[in-house]
C-alpha atoms as a PDB file:
ATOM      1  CA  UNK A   1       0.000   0.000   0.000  1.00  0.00           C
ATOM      2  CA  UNK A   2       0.957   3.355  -0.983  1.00  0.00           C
ATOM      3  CA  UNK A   3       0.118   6.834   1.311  1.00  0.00           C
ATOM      4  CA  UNK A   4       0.248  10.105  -0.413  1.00  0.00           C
ATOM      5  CA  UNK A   5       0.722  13.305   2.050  1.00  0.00           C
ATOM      6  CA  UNK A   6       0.305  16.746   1.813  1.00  0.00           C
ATOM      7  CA  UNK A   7       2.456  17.893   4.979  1.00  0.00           C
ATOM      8  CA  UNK A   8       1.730  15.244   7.695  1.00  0.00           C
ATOM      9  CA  UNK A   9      -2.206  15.169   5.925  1.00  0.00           C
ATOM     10  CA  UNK A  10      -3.052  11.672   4.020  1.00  0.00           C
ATOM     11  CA  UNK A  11      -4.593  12.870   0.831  1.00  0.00           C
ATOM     12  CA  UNK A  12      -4.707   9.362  -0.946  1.00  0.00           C
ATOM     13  CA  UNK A  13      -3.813   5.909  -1.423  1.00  0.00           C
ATOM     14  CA  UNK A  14      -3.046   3.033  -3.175  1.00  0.00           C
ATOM     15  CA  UNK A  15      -3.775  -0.624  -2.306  1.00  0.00           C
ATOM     16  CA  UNK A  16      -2.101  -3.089  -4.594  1.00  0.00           C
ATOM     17  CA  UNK A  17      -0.524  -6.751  -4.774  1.00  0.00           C
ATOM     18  CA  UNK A  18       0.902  -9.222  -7.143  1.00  0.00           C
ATOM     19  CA  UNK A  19      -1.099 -11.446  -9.503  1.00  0.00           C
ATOM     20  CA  UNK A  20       0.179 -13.716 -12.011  1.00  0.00           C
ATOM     21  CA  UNK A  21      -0.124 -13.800 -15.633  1.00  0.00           C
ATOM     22  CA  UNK A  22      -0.295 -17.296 -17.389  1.00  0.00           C
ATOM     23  CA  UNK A  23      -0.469 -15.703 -21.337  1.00  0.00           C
ATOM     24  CA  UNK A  24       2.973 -14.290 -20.205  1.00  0.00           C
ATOM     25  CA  UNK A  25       4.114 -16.326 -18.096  1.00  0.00           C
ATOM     26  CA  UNK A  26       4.763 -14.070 -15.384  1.00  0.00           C
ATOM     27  CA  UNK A  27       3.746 -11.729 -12.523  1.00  0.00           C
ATOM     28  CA  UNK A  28       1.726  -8.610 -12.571  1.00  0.00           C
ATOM     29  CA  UNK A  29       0.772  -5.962 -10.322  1.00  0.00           C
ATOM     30  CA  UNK A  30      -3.044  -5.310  -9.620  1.00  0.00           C
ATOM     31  CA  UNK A  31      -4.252  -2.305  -8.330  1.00  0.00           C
ATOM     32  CA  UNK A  32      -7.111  -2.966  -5.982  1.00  0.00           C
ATOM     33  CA  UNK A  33      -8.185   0.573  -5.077  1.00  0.00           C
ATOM     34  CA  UNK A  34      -6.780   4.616  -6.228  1.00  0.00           C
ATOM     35  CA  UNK A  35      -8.134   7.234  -3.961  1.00  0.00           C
ATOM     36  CA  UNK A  36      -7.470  11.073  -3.638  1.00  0.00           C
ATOM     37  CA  UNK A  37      -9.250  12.907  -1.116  1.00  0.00           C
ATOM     38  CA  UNK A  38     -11.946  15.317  -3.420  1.00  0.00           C
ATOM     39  CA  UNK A  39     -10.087  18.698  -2.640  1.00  0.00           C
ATOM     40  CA  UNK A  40      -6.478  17.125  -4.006  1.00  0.00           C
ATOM     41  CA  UNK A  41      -7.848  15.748  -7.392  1.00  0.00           C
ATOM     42  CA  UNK A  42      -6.077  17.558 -10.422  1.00  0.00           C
ATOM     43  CA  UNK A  43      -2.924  17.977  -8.752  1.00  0.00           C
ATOM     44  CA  UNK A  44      -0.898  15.506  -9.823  1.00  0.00           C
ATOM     45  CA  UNK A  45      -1.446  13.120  -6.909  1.00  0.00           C
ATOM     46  CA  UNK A  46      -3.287  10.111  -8.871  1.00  0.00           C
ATOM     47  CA  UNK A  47      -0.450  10.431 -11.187  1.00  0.00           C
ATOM     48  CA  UNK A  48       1.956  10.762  -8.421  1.00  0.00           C
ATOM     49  CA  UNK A  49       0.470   7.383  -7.380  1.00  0.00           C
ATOM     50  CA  UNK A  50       0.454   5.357 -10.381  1.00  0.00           C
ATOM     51  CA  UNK A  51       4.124   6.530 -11.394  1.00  0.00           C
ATOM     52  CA  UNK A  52       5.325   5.167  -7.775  1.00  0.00           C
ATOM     53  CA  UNK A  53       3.589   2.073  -8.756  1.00  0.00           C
ATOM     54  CA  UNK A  54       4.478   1.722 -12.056  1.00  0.00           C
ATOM     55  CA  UNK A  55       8.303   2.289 -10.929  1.00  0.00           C
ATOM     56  CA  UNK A  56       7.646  -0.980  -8.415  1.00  0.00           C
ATOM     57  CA  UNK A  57       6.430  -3.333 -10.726  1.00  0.00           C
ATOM     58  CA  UNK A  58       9.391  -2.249 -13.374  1.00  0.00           C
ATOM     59  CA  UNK A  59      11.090  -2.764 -10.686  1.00  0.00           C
ATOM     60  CA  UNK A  60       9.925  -6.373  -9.785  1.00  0.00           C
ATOM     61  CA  UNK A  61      10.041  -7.331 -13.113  1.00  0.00           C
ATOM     62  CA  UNK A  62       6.327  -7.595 -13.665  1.00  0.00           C
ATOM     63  CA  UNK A  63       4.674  -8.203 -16.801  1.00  0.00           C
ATOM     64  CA  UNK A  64       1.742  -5.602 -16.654  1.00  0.00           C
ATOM     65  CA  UNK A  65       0.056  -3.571 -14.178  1.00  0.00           C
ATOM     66  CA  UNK A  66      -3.647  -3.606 -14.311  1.00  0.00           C
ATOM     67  CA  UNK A  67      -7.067  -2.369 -12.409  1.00  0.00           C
ATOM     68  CA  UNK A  68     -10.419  -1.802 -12.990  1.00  0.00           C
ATOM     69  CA  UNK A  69     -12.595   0.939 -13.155  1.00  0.00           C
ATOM     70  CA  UNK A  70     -16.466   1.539 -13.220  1.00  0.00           C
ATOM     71  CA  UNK A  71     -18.335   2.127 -16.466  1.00  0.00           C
ATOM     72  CA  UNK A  72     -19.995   5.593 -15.460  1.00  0.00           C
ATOM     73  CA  UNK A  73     -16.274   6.873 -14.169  1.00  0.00           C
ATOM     74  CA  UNK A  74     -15.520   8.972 -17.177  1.00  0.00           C
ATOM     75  CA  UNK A  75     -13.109  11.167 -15.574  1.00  0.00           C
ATOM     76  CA  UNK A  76     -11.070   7.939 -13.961  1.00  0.00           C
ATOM     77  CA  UNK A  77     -11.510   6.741 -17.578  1.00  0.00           C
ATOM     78  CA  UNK A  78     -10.108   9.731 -19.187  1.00  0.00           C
ATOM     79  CA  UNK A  79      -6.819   9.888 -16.671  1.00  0.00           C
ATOM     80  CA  UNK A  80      -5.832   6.247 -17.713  1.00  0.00           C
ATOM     81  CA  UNK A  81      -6.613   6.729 -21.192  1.00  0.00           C
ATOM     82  CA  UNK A  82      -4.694   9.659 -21.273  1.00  0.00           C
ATOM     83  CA  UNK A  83      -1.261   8.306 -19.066  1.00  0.00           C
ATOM     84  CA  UNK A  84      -1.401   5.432 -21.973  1.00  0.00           C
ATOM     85  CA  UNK A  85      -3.500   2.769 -20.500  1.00  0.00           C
ATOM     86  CA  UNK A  86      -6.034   0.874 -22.571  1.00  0.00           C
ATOM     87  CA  UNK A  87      -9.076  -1.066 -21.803  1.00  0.00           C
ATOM     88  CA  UNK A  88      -8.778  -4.843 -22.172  1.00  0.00           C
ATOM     89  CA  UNK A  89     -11.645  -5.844 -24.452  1.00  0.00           C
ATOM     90  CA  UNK A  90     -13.269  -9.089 -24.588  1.00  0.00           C
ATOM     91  CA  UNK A  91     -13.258  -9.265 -20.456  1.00  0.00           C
ATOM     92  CA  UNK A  92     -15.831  -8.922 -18.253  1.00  0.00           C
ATOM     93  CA  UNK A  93     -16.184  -9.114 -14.641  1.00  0.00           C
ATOM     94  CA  UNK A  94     -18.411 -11.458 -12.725  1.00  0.00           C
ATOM     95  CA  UNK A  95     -18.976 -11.844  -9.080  1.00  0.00           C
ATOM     96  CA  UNK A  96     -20.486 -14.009  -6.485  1.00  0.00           C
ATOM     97  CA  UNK A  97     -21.612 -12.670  -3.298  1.00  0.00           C
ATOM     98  CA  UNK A  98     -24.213 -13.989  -0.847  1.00  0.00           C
ATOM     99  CA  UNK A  99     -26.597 -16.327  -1.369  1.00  0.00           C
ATOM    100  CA  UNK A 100     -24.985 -17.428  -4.521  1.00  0.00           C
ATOM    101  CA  UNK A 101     -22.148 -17.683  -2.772  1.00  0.00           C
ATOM    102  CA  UNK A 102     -23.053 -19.497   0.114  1.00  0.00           C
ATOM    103  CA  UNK A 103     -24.573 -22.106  -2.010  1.00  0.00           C
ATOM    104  CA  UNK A 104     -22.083 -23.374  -4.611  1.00  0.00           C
ATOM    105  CA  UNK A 105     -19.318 -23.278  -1.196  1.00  0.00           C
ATOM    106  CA  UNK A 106     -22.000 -26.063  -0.001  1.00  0.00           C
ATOM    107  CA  UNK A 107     -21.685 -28.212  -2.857  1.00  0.00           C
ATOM    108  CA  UNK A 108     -18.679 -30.154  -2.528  1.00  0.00           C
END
């Protein structure tokens, strides 16, 4: 996990961990979760963020670093789009949660 400060003041983070890639045959870097605090968005601190990562998995030797973002986030959208990230097409995500859930873990 990465902090970013203003001063001593947390004004976002970073939560991120490895992953592994089996079309290249080696290990990624996933970004779980980017947040900056409302009143430090468009200052450089996403950026700030996603360079420090990006330097880490260069730096680990990873294949790719990856995350998702939601549909209606247009401005998120926009940032990657314009640091030179690109949607992966084809992939969708799907999720089990609850009852769902609960059921096919009973099914052994």
């Amino acid at each position: 996990m990465l902090f970013a400060y203003d001063g001593e003041t947390p004004i976002g983070f970073s939560l991120f961990y490895h992953n592994y890639s089996t079309f290249l045959g080696q290990r990624g870097l996933f970004l779980e979760d980017l947040f900056v605090m409302p009143e430090a968005r468009g200052k450089g601190v996403g950026y700030a963020l996603l360079s420090a990562l990006a330097e880490i998995a260069v730096s680990r030797d990873c294949g790719r670093m990856e995350w998702q973002v939601l549909k209606w986030n247009q401005l998120a959208i926009d940032f990657y789009i314009h640091i030179g990230a690109m949607q992966v097409e084809g992939w969708d995500t799907y999720r089990l949660i609850g009852e769902p859930l609960r059921r096919l873990a009973s099914r052994t």
